[in-house]
PDB file of N, CA and C in Angstrom:
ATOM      1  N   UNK A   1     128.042 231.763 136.877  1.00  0.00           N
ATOM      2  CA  UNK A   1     127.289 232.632 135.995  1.00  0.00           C
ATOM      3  C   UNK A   1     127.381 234.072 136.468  1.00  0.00           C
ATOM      4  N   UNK A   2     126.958 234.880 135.490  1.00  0.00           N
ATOM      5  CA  UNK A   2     127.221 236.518 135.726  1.00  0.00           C
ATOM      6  C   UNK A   2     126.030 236.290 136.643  1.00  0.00           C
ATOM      7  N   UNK A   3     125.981 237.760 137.750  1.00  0.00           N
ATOM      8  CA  UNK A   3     125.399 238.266 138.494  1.00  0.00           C
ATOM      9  C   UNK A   3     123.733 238.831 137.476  1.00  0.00           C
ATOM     10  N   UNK A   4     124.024 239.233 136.470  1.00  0.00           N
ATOM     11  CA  UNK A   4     122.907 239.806 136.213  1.00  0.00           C
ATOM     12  C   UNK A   4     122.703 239.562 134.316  1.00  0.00           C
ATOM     13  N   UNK A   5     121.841 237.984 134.858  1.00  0.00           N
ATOM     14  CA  UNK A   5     121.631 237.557 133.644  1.00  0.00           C
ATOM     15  C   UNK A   5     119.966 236.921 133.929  1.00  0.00           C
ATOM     16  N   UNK A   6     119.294 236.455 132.578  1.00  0.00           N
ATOM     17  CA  UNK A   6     117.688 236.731 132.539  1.00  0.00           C
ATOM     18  C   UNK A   6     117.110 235.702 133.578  1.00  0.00           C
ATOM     19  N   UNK A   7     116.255 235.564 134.105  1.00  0.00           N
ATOM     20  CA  UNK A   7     115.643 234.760 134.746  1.00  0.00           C
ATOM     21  C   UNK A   7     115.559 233.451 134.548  1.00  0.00           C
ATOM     22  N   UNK A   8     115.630 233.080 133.134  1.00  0.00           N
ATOM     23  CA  UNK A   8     115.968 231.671 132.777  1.00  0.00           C
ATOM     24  C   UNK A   8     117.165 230.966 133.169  1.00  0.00           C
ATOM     25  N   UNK A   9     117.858 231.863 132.571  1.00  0.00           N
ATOM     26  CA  UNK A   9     119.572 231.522 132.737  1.00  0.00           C
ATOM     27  C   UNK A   9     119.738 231.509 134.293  1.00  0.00           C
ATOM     28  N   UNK A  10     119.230 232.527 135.714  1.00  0.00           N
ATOM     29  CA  UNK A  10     119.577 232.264 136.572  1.00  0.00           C
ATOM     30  C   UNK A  10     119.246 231.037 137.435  1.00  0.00           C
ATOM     31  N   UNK A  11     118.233 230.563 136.760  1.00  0.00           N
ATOM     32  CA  UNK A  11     117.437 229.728 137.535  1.00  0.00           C
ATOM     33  C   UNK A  11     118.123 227.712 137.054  1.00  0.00           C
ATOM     34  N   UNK A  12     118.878 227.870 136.419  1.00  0.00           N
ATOM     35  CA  UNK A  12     119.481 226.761 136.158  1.00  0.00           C
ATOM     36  C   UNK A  12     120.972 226.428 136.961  1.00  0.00           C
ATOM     37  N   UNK A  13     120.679 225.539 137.638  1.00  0.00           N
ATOM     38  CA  UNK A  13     121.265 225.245 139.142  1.00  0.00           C
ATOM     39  C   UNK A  13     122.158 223.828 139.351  1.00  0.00           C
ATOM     40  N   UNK A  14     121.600 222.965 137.941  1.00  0.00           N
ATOM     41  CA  UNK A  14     122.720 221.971 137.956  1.00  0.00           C
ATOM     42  C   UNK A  14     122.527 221.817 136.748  1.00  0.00           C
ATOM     43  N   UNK A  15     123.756 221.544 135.528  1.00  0.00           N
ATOM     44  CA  UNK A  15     123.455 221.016 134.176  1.00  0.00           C
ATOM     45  C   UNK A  15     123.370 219.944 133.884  1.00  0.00           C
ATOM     46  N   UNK A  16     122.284 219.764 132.674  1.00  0.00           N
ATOM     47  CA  UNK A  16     121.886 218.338 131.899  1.00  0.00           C
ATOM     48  C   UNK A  16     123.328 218.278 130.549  1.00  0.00           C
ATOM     49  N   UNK A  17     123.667 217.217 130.799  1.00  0.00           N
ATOM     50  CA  UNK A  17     124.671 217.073 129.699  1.00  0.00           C
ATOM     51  C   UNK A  17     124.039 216.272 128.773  1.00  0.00           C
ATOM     52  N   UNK A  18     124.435 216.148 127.373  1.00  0.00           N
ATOM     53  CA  UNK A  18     124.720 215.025 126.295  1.00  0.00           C
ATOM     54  C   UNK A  18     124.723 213.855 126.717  1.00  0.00           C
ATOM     55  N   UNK A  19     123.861 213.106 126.809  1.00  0.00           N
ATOM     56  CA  UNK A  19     124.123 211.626 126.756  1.00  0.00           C
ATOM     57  C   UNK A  19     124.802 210.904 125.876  1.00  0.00           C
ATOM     58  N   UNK A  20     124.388 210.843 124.402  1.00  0.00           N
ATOM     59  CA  UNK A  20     125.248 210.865 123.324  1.00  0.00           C
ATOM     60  C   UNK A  20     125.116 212.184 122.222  1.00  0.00           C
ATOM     61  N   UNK A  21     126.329 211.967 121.408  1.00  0.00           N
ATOM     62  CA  UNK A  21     126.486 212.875 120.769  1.00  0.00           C
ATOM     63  C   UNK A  21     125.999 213.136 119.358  1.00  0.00           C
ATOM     64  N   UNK A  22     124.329 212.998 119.450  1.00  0.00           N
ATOM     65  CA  UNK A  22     123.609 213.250 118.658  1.00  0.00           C
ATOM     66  C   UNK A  22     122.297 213.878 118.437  1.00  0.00           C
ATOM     67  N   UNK A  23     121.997 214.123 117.192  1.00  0.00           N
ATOM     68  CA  UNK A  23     120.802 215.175 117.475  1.00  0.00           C
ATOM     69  C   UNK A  23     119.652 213.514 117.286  1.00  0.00           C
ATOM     70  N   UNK A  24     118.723 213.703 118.300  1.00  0.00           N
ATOM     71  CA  UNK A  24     117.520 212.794 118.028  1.00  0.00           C
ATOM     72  C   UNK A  24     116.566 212.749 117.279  1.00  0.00           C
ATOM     73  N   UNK A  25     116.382 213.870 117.165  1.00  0.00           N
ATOM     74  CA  UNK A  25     115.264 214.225 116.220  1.00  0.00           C
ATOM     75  C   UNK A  25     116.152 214.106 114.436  1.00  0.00           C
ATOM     76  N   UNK A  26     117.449 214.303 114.485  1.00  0.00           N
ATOM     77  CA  UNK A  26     117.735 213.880 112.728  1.00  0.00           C
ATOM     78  C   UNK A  26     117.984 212.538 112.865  1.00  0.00           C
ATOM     79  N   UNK A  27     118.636 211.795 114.023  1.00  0.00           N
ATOM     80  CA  UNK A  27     118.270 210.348 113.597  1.00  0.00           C
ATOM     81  C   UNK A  27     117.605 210.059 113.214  1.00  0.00           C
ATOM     82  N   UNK A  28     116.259 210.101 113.250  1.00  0.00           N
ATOM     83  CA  UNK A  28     114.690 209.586 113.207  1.00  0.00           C
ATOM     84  C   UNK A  28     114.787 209.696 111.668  1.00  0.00           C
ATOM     85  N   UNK A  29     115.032 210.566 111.049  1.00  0.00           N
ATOM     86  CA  UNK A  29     114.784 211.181 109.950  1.00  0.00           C
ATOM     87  C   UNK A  29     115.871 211.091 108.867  1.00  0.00           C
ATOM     88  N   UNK A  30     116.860 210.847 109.161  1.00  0.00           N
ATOM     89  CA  UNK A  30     118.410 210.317 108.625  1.00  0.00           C
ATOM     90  C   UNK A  30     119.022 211.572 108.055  1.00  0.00           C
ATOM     91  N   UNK A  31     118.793 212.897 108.967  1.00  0.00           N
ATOM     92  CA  UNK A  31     119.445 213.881 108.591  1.00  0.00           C
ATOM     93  C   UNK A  31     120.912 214.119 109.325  1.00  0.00           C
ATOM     94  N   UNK A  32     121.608 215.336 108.609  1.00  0.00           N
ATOM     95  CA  UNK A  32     122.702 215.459 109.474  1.00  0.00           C
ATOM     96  C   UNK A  32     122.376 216.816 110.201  1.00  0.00           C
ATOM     97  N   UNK A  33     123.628 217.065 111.189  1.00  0.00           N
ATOM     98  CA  UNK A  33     123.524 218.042 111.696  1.00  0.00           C
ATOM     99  C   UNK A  33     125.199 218.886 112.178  1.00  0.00           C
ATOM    100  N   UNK A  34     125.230 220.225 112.381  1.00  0.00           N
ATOM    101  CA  UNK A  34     126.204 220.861 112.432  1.00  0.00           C
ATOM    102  C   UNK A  34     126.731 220.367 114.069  1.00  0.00           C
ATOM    103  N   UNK A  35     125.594 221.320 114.502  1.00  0.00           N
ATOM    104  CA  UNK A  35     126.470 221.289 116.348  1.00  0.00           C
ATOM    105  C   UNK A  35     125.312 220.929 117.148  1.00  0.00           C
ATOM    106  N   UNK A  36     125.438 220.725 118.245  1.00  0.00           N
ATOM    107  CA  UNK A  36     124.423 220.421 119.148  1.00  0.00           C
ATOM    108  C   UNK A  36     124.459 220.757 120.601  1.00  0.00           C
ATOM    109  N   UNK A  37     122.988 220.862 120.859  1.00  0.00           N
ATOM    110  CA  UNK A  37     122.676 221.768 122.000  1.00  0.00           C
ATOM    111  C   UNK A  37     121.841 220.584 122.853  1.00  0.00           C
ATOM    112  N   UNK A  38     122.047 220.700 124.548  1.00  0.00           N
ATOM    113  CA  UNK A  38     121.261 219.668 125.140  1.00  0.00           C
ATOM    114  C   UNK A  38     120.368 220.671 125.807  1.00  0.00           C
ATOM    115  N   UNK A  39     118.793 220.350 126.002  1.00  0.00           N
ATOM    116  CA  UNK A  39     117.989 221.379 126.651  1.00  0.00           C
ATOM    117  C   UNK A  39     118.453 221.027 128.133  1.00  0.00           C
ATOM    118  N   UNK A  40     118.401 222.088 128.626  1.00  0.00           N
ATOM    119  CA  UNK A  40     118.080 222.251 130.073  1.00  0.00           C
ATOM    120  C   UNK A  40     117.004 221.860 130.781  1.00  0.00           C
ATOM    121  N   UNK A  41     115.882 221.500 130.642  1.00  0.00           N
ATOM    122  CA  UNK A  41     114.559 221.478 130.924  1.00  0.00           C
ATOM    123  C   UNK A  41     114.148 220.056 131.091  1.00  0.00           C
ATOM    124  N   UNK A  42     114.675 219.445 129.831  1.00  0.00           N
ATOM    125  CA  UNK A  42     114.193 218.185 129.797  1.00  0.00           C
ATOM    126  C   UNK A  42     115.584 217.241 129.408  1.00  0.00           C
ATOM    127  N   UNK A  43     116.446 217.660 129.222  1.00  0.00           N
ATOM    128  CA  UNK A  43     118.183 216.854 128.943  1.00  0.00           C
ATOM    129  C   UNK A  43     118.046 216.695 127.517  1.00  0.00           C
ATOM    130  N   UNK A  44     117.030 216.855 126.360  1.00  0.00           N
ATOM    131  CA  UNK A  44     117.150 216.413 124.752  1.00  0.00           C
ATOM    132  C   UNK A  44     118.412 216.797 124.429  1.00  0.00           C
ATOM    133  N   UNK A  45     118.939 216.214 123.413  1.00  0.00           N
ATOM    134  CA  UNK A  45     120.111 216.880 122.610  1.00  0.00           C
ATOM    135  C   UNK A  45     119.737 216.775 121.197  1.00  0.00           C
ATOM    136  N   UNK A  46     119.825 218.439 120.754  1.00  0.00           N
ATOM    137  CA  UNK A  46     119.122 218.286 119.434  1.00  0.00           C
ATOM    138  C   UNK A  46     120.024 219.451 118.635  1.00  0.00           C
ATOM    139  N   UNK A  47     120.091 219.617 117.044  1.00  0.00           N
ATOM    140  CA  UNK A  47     120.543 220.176 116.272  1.00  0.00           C
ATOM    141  C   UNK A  47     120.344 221.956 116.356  1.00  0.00           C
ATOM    142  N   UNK A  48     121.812 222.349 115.700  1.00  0.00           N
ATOM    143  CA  UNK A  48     121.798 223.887 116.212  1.00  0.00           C
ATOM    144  C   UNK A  48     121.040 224.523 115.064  1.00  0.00           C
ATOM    145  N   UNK A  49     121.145 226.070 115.346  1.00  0.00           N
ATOM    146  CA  UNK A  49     120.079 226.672 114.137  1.00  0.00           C
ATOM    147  C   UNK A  49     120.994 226.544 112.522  1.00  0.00           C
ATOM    148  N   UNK A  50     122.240 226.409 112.835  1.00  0.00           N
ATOM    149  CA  UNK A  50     123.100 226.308 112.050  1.00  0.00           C
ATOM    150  C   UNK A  50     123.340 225.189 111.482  1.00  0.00           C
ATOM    151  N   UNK A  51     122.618 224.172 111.699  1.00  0.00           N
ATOM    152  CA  UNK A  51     122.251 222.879 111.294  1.00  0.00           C
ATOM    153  C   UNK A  51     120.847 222.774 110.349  1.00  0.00           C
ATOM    154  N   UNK A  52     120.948 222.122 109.224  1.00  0.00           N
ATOM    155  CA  UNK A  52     119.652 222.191 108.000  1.00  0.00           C
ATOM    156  C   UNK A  52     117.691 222.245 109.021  1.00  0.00           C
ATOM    157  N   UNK A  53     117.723 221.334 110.352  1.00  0.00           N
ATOM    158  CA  UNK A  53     116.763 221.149 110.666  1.00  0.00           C
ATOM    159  C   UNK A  53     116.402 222.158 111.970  1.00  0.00           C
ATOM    160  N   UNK A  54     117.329 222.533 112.165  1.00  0.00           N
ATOM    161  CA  UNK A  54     117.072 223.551 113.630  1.00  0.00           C
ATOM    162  C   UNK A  54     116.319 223.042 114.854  1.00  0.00           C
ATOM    163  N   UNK A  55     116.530 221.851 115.178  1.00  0.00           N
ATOM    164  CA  UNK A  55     115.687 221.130 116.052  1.00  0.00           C
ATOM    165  C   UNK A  55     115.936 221.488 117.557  1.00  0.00           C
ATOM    166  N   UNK A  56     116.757 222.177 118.087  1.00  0.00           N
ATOM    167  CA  UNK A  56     116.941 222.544 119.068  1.00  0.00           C
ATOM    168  C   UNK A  56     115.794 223.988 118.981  1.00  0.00           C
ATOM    169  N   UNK A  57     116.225 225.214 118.488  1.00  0.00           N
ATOM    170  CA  UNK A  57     115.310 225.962 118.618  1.00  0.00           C
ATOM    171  C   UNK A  57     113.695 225.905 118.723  1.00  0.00           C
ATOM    172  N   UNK A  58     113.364 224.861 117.694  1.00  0.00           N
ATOM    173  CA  UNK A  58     111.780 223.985 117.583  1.00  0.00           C
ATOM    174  C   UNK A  58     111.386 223.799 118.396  1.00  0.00           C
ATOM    175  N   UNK A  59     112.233 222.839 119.363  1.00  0.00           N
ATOM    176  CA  UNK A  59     112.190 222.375 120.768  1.00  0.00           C
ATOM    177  C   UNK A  59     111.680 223.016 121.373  1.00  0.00           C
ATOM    178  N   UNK A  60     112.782 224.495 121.547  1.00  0.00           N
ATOM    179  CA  UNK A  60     112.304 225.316 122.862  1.00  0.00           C
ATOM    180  C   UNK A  60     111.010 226.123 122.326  1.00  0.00           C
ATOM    181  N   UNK A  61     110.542 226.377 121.199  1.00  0.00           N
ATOM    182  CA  UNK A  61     109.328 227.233 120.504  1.00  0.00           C
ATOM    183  C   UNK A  61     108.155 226.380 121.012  1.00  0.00           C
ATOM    184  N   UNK A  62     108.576 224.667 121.107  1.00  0.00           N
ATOM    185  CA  UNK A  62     107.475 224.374 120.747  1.00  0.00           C
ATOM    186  C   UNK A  62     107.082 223.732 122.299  1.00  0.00           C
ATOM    187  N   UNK A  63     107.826 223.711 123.150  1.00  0.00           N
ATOM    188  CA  UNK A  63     107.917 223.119 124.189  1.00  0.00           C
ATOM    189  C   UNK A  63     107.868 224.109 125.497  1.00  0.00           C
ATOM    190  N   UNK A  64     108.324 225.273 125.500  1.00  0.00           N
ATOM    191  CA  UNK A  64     108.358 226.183 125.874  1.00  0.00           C
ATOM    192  C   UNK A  64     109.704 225.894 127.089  1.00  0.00           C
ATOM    193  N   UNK A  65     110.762 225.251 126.332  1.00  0.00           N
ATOM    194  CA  UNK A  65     111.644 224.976 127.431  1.00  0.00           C
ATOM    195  C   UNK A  65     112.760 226.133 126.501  1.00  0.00           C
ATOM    196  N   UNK A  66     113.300 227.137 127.509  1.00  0.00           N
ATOM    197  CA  UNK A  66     114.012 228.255 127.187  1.00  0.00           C
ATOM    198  C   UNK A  66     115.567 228.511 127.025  1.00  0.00           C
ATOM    199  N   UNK A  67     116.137 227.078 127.694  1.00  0.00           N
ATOM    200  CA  UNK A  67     117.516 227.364 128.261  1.00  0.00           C
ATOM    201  C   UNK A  67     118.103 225.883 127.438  1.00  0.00           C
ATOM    202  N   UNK A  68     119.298 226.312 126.424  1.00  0.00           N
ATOM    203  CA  UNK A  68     120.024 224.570 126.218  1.00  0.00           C
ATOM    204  C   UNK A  68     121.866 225.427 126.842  1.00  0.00           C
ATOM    205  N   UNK A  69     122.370 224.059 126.702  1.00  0.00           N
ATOM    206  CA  UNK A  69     123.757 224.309 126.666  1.00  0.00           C
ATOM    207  C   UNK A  69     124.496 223.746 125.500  1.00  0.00           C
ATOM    208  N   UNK A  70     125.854 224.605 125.197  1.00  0.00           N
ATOM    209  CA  UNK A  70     126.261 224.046 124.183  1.00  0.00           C
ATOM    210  C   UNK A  70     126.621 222.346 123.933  1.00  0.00           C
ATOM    211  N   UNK A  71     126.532 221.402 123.468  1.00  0.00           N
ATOM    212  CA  UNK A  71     126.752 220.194 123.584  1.00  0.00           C
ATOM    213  C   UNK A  71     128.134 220.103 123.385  1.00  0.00           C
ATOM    214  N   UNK A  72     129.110 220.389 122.279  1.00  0.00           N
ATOM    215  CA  UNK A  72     130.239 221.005 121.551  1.00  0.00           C
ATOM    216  C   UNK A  72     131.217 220.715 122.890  1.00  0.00           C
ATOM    217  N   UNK A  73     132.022 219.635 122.604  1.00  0.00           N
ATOM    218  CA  UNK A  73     133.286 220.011 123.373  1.00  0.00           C
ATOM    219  C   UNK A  73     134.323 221.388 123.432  1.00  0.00           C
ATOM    220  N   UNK A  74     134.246 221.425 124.960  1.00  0.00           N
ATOM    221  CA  UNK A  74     135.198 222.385 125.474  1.00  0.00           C
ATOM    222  C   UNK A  74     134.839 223.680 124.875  1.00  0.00           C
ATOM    223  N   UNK A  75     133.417 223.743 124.900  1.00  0.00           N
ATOM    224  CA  UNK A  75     132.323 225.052 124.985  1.00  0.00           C
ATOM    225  C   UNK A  75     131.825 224.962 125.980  1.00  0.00           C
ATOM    226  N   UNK A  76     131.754 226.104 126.777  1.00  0.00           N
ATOM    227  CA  UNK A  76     131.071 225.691 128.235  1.00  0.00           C
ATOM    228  C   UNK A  76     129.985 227.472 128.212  1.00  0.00           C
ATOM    229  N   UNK A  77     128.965 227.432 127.651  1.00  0.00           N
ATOM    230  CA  UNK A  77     127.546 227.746 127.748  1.00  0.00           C
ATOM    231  C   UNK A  77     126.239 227.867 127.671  1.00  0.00           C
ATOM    232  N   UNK A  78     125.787 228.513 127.988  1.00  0.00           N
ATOM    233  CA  UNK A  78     124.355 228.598 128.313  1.00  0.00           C
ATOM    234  C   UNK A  78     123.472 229.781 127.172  1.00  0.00           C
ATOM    235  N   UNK A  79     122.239 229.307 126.602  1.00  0.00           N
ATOM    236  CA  UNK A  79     121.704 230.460 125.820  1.00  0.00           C
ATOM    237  C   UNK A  79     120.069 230.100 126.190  1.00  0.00           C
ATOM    238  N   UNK A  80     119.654 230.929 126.069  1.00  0.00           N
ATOM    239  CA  UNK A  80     118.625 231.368 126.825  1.00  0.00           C
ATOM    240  C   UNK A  80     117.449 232.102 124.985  1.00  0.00           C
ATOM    241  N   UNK A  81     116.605 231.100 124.968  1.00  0.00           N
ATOM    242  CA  UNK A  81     115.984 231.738 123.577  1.00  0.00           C
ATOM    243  C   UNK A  81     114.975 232.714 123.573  1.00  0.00           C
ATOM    244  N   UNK A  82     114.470 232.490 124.985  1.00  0.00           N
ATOM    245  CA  UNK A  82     113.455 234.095 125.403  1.00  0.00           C
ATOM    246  C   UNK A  82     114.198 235.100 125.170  1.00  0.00           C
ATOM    247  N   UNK A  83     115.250 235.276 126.094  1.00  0.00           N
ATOM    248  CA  UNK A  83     115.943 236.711 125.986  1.00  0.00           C
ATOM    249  C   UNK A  83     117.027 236.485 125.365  1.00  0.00           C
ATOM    250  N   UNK A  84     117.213 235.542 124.171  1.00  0.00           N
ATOM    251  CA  UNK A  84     118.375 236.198 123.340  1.00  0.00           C
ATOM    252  C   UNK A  84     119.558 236.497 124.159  1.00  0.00           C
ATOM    253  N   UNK A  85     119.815 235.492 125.254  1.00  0.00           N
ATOM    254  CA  UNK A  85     121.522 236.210 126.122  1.00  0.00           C
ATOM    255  C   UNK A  85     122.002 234.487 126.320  1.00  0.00           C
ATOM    256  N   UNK A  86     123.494 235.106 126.602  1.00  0.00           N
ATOM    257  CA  UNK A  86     124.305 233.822 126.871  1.00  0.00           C
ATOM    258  C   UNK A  86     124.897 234.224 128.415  1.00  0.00           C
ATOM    259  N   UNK A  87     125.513 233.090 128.679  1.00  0.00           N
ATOM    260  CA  UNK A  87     126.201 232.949 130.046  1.00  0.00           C
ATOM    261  C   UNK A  87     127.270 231.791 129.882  1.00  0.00           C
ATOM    262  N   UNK A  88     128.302 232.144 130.497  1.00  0.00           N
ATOM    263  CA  UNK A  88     129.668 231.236 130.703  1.00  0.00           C
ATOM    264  C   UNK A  88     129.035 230.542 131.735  1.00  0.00           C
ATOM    265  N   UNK A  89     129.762 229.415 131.584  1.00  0.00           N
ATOM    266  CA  UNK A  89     130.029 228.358 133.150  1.00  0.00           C
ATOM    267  C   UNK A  89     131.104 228.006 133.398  1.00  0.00           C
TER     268      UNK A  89
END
């Protein structure tokens, strides 16, 4: 990671991957979804904002967990929804 990125982003020290490659929260519900993001915080993998349900962002609003990674093969980052910044890995 860059040298000078937000406090969230620095503080993530080993990543939670995808278990499978789905959003949980549209299973439940029999929706689809675009792309997917796994939180950092707690490992969920849930739908991008670019997806009809936005369940990843919800997540972190509602959970107060700040940091997912892209789920998306052979994307390798980090976004951070407090401060609106990304980071490579």
């Amino acid at each position: 990671m860059e040298d000078e990125v937000c406090k969230h982003l620095a503080a993530i020290k080993t990543l939670k991957h995808a278990k499978d490659y789905v959003c949980e929260e549209c299973i439940k519900t029999h929706s689809t979804w675009m792309h997917l993001r796994t939180c950092q915080t707690c490992g969920v993998t849930l739908c991008c904002d670019s997806s009809p349900n936005q369940h990843a962002s919800k997540h972190a609003a509602e959970a107060g967990h700040p940091v997912v990674i892209s789920a998306e093969p052979g994307e390798r980052w980090l976004w951070c929804y407090v401060d609106e910044e990304m980071a490579e890995y």
